[in-house]
N, C-alpha and C. Protein backbone atom coordinates (compact mmCIF):
# COMPACT_ATOMS: atom_id res chain seq x y z
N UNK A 1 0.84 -1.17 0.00
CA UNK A 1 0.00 0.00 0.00
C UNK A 1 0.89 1.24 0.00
N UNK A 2 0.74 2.14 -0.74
CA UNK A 2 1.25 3.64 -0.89
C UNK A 2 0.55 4.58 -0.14
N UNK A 3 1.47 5.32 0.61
CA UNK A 3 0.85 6.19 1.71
C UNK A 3 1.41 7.13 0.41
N UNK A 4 0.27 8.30 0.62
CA UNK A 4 0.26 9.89 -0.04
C UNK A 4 1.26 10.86 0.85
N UNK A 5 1.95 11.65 -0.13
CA UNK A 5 3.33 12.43 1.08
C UNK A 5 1.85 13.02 1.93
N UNK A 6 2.98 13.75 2.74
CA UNK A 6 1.60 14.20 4.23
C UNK A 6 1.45 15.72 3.70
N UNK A 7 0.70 16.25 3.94
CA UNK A 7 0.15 17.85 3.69
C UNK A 7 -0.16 18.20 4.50
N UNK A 8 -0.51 19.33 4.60
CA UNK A 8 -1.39 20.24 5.65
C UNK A 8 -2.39 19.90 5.53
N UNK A 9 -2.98 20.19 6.61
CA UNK A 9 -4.59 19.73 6.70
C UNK A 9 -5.16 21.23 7.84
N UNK A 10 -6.67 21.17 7.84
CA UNK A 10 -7.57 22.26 8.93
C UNK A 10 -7.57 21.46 9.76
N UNK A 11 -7.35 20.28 9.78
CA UNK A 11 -7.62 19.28 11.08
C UNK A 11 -5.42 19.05 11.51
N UNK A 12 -4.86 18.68 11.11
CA UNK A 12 -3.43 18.86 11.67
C UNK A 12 -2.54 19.94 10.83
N UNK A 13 -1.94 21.05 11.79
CA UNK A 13 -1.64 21.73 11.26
C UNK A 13 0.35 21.35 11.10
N UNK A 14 0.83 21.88 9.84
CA UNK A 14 2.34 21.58 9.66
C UNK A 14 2.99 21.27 11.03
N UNK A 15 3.60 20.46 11.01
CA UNK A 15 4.31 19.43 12.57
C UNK A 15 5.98 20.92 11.58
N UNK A 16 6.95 21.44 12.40
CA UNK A 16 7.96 21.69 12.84
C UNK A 16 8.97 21.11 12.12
N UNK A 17 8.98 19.52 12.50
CA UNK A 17 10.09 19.00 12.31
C UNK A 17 9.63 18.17 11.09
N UNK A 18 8.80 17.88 10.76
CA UNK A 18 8.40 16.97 9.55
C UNK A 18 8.18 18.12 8.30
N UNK A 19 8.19 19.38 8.66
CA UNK A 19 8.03 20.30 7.47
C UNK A 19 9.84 20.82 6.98
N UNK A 20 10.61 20.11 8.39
CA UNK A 20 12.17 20.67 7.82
C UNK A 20 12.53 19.87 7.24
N UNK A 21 12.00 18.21 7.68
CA UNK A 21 12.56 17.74 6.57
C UNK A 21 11.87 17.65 5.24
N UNK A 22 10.49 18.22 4.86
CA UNK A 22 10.27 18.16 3.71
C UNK A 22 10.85 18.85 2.85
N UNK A 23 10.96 19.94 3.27
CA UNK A 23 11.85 21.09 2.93
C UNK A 23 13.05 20.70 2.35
N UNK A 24 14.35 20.05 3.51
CA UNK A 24 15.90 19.35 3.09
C UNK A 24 15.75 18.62 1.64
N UNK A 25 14.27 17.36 1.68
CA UNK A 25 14.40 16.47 0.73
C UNK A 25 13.86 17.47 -0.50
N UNK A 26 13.19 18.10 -0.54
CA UNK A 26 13.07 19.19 -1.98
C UNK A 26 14.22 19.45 -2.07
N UNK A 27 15.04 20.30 -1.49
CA UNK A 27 16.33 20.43 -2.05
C UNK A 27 17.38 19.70 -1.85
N UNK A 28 17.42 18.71 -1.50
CA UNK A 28 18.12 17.80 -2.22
C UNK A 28 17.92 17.06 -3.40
N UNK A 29 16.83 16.79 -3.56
CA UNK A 29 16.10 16.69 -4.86
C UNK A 29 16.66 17.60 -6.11
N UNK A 30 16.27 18.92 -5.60
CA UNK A 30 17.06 20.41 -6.58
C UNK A 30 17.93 20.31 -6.54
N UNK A 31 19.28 19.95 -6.03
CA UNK A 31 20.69 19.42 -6.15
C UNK A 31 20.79 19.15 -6.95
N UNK A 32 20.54 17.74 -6.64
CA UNK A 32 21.05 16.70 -7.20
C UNK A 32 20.79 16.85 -8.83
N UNK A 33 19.18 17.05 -9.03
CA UNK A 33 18.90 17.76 -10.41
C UNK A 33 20.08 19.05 -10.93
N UNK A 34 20.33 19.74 -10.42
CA UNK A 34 21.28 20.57 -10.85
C UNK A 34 22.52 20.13 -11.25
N UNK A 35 23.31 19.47 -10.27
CA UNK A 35 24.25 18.34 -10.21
C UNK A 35 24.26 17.30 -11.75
N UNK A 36 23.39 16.73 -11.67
CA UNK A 36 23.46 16.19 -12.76
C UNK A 36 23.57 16.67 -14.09
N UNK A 37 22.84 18.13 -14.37
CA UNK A 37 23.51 19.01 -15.15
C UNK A 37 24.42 19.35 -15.62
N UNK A 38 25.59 19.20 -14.83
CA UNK A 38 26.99 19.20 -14.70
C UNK A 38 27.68 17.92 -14.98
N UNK A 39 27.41 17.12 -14.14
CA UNK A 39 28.17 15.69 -14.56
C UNK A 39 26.89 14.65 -14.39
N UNK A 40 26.27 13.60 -15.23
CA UNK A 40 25.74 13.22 -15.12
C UNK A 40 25.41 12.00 -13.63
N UNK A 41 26.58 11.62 -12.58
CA UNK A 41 26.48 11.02 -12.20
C UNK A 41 27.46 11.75 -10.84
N UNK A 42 26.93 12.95 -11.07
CA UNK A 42 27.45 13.84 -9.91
C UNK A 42 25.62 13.85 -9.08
N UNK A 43 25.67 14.24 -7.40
CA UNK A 43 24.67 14.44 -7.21
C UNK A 43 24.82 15.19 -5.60
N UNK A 44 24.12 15.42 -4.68
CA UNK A 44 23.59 16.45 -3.92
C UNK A 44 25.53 16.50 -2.58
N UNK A 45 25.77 14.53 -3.03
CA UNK A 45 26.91 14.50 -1.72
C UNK A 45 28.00 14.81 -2.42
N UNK A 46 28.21 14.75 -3.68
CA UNK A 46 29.36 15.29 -4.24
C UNK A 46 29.56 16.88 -4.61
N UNK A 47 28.41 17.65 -4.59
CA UNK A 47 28.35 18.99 -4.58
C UNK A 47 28.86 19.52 -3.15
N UNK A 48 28.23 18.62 -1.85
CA UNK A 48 28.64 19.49 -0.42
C UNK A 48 30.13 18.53 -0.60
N UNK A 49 30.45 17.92 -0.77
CA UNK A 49 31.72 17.54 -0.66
C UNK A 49 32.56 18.81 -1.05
N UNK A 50 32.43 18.60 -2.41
CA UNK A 50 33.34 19.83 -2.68
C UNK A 50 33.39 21.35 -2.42
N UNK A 51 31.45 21.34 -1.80
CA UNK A 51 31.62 22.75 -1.40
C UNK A 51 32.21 22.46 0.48
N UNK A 52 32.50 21.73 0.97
CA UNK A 52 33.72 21.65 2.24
C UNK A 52 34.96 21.96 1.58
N UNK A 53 35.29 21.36 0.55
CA UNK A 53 36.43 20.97 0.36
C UNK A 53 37.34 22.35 -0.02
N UNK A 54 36.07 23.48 -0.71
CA UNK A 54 36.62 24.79 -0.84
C UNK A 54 36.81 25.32 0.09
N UNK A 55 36.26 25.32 1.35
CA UNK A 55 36.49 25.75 2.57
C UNK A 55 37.88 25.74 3.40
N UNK A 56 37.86 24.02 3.10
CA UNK A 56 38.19 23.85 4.47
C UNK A 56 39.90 22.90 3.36
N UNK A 57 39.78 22.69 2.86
CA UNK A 57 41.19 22.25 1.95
C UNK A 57 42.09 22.77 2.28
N UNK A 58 43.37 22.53 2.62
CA UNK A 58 43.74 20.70 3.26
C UNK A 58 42.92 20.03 4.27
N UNK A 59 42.41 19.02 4.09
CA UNK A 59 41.99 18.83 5.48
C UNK A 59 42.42 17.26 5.32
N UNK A 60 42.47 16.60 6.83
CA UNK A 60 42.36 15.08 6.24
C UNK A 60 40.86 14.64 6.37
N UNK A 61 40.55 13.19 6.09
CA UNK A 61 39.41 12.46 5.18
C UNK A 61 38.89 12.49 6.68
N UNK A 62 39.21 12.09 8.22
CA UNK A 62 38.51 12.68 9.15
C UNK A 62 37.97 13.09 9.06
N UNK A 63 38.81 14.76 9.49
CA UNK A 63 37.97 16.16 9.40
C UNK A 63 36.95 16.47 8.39
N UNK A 64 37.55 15.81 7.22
CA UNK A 64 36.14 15.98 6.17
C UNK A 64 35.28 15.37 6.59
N UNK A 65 35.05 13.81 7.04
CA UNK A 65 33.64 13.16 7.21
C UNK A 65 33.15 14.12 8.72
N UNK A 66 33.55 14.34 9.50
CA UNK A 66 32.96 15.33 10.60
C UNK A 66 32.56 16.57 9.97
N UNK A 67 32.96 17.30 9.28
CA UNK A 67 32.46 18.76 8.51
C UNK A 67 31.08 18.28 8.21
N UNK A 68 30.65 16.92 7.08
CA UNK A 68 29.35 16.57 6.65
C UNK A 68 28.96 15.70 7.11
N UNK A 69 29.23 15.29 8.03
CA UNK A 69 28.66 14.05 9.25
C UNK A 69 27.96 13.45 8.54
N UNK A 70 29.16 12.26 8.41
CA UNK A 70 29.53 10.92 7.40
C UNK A 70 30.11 10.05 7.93
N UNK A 71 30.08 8.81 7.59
CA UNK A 71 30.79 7.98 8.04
C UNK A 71 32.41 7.83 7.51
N UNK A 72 33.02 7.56 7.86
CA UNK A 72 34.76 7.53 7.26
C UNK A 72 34.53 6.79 5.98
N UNK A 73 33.78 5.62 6.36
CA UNK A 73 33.82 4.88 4.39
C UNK A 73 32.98 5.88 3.54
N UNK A 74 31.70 6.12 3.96
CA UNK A 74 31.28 7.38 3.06
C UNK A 74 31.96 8.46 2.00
N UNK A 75 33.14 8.88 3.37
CA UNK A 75 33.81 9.84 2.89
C UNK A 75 35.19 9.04 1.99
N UNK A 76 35.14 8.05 2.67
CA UNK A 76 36.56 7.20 1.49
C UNK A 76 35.83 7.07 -0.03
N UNK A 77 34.41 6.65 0.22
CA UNK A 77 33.62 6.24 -1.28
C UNK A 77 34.07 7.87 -2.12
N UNK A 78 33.52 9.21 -1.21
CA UNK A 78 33.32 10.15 -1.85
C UNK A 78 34.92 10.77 -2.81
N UNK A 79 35.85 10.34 -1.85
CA UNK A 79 37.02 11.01 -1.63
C UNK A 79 37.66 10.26 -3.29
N UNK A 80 37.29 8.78 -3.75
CA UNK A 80 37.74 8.00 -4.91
C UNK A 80 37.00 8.18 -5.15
N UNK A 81 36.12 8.74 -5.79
CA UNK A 81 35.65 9.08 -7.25
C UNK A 81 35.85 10.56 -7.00
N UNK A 82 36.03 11.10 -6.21
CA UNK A 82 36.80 13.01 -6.74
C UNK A 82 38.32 12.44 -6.92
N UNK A 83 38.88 12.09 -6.50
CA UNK A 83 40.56 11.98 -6.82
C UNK A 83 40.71 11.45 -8.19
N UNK A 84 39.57 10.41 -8.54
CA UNK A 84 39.49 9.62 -10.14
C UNK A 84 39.11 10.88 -11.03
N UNK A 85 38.63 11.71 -10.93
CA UNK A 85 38.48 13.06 -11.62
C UNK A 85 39.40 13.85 -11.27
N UNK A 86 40.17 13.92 -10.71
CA UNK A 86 41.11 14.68 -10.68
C UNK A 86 40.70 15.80 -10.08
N UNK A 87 39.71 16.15 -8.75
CA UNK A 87 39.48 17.17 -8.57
C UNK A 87 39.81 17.20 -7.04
N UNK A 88 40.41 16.04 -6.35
CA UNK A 88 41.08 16.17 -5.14
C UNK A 88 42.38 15.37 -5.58
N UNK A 89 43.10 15.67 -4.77
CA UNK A 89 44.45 14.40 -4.39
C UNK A 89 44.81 13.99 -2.89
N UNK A 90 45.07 13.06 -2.59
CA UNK A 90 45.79 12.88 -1.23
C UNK A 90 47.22 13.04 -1.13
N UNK A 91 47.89 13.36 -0.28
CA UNK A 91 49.14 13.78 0.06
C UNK A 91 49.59 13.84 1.30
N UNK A 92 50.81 13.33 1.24
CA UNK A 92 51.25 12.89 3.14
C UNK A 92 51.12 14.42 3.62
N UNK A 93 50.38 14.60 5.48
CA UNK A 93 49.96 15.25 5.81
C UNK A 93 51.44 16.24 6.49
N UNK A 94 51.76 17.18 6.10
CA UNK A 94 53.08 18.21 6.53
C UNK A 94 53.13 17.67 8.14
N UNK A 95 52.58 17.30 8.95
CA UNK A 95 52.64 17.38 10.59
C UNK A 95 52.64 16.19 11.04
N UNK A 96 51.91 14.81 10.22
CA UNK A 96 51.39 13.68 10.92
C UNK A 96 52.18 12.18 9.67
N UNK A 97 52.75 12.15 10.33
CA UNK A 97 53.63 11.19 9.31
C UNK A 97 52.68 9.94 8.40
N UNK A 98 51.51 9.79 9.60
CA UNK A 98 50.64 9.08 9.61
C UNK A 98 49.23 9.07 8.75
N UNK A 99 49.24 10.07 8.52
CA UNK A 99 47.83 11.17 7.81
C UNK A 99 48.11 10.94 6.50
N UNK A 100 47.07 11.39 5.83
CA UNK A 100 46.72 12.03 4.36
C UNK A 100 46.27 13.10 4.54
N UNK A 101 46.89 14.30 3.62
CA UNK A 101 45.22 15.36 3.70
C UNK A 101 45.30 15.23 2.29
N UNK A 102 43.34 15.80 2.10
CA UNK A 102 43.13 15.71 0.82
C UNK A 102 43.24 17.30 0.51
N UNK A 103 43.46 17.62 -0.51
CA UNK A 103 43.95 18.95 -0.88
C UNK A 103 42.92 18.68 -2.37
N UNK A 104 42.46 19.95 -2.70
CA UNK A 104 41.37 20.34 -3.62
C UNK A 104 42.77 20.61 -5.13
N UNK A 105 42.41 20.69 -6.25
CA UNK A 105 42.96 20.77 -7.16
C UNK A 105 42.92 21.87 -7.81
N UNK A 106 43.35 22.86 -9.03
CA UNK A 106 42.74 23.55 -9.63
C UNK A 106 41.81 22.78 -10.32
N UNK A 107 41.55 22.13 -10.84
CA UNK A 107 40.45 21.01 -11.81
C UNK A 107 39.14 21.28 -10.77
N UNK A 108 39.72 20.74 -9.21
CA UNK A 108 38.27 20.88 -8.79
C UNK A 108 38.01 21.69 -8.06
N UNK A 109 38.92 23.21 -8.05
CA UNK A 109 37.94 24.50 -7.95
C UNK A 109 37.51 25.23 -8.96
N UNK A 110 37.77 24.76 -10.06
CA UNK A 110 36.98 25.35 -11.44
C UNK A 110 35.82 24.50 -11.93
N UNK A 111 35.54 23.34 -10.70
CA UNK A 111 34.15 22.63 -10.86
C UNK A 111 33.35 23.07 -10.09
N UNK A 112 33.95 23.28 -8.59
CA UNK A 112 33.07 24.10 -7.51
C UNK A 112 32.92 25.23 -7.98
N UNK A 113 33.29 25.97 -9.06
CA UNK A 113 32.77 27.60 -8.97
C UNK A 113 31.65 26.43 -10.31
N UNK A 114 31.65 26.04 -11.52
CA UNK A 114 30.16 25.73 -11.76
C UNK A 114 29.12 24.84 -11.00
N UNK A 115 29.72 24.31 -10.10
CA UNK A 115 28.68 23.56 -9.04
C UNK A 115 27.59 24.46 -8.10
N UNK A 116 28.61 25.66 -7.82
CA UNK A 116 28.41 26.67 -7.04
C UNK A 116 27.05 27.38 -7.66
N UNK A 117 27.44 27.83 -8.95
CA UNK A 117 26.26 28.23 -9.90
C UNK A 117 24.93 27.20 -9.39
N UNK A 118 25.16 26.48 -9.92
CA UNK A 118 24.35 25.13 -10.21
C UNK A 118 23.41 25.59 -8.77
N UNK A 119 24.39 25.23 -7.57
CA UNK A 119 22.97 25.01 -6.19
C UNK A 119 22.86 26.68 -5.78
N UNK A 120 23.08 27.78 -5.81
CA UNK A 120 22.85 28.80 -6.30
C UNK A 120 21.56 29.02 -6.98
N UNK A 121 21.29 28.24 -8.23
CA UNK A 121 20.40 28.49 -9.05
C UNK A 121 19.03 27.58 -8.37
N UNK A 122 19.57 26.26 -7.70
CA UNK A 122 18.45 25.65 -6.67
C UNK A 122 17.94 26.68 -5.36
N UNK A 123 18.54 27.35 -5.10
CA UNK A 123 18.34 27.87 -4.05
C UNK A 123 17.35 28.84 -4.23
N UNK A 124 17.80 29.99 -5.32
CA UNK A 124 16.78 30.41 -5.83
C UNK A 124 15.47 30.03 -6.18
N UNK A 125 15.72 28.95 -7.14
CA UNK A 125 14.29 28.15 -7.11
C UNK A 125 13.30 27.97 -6.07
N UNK A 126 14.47 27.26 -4.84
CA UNK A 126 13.45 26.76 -3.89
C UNK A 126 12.78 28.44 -3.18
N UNK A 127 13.77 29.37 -3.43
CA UNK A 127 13.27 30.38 -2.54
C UNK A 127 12.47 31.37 -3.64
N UNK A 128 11.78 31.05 -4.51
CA UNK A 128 11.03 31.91 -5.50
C UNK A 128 9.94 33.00 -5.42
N UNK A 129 9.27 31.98 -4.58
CA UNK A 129 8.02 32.70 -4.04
C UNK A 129 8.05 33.59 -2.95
N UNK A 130 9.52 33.65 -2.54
CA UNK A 130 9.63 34.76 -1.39
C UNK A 130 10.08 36.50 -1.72
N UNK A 131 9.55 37.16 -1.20
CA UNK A 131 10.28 38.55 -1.21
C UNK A 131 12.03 38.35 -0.73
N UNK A 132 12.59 39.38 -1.04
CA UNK A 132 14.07 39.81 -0.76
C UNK A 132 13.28 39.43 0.88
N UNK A 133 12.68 40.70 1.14
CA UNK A 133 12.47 40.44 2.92
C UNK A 133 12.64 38.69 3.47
N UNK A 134 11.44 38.58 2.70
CA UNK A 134 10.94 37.53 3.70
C UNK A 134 11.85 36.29 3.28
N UNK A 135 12.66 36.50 2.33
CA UNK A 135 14.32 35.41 2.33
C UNK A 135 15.09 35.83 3.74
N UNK A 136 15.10 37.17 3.74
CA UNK A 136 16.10 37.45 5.11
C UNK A 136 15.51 37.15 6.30
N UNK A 137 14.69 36.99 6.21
CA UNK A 137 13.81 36.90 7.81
C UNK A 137 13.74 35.84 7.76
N UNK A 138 13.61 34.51 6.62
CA UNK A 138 13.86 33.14 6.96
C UNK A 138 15.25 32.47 7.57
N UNK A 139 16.52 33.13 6.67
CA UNK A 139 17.12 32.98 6.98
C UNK A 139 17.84 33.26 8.46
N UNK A 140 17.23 34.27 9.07
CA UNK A 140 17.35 35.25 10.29
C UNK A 140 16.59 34.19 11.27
N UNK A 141 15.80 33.68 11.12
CA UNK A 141 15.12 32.45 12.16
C UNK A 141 15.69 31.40 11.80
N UNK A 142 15.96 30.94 10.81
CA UNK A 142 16.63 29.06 10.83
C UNK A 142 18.16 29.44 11.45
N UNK A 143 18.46 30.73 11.15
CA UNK A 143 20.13 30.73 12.00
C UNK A 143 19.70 30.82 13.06
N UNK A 144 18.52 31.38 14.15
CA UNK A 144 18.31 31.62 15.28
C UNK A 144 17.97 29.95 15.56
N UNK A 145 17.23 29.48 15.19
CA UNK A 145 16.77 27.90 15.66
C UNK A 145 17.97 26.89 15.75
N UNK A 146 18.81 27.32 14.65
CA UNK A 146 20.00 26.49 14.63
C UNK A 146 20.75 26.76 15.68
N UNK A 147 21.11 28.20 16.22
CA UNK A 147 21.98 28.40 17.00
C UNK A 147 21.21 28.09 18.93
N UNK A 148 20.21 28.10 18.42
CA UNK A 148 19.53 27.49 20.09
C UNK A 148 19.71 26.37 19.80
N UNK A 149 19.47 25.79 18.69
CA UNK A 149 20.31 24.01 19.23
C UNK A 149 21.52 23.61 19.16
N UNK A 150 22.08 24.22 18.92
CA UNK A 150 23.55 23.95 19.12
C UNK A 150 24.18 24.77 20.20
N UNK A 151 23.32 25.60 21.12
CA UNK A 151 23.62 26.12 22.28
C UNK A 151 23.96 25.13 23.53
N UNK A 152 24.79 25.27 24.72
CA UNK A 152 24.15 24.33 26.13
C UNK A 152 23.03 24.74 26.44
């Protein structure tokens, strides 16, 4: 049997936490669609990959799976197929004899600036129907909600 996604109703009104994640899975959805635009078999985890990887490059494959809270094989799966494109490399870590860090490439920061476009252009999408305002004032409460939960 197929349950219908859930909606609003006059009898239950939007639940909080079941409307954030409807929300996440639309745009991940819009990602990944965008994503594929780009490389056909690119999609929503290989876009935040590399948008960490602009960030935060060098880092090792650790610190990366903690940035997108992942599992270490996750991030090993993610880490071989960007290095097979040539848009990361690993390299013994300057401090830890023991380490790798993965270091971003030019190849794959001239993919993150069109990737960048790409969820850019989702974002917009998803945020269409809003005024300039009422984008800032969303954004102005999900940073406030976020930062009370990640408060003590």
């Amino acid at each position: 049997m197929n349950c219908p996604p859930l909606t609003d109703s006059p009898l239950m009104p939007p639940s909080f936490g079941l409307l954030l994640r409807q929300v996440r899975d639309g745009l991940v959805r819009q990602l990944d669609t965008e994503m594929k635009g780009a490389l056909p078999d690119f999609g929503f985890s290989h876009y935040v990959g590399l948008k960490v990887l602009a960030s935060h490059s060098p880092c090792t494959a650790n610190e990366l799976a903690q940035a997108l809270d992942q599992t270490p094989s996750a991030v090993t799966r993610l880490l071989d197929k960007l290095e097979a494109l040539g848009y990361v490399r690993r390299e013994p870590h300057a401090l830890d004899r023991r380490a790798l860090q993965i270091v971003m490439t030019d190849e794959g920061r001239q993919m993150w600036v069109q990737l960048k476009q790409r969820g850019d252009a989702a974002m917009d999408y998803a945020l269409r129907d809003l005024t300039p305002d009422e984008r800032e004032q969303l954004i102005s409460l999900m940073t406030r909600v976020r930062d009370s939960l990640n408060s003590p």
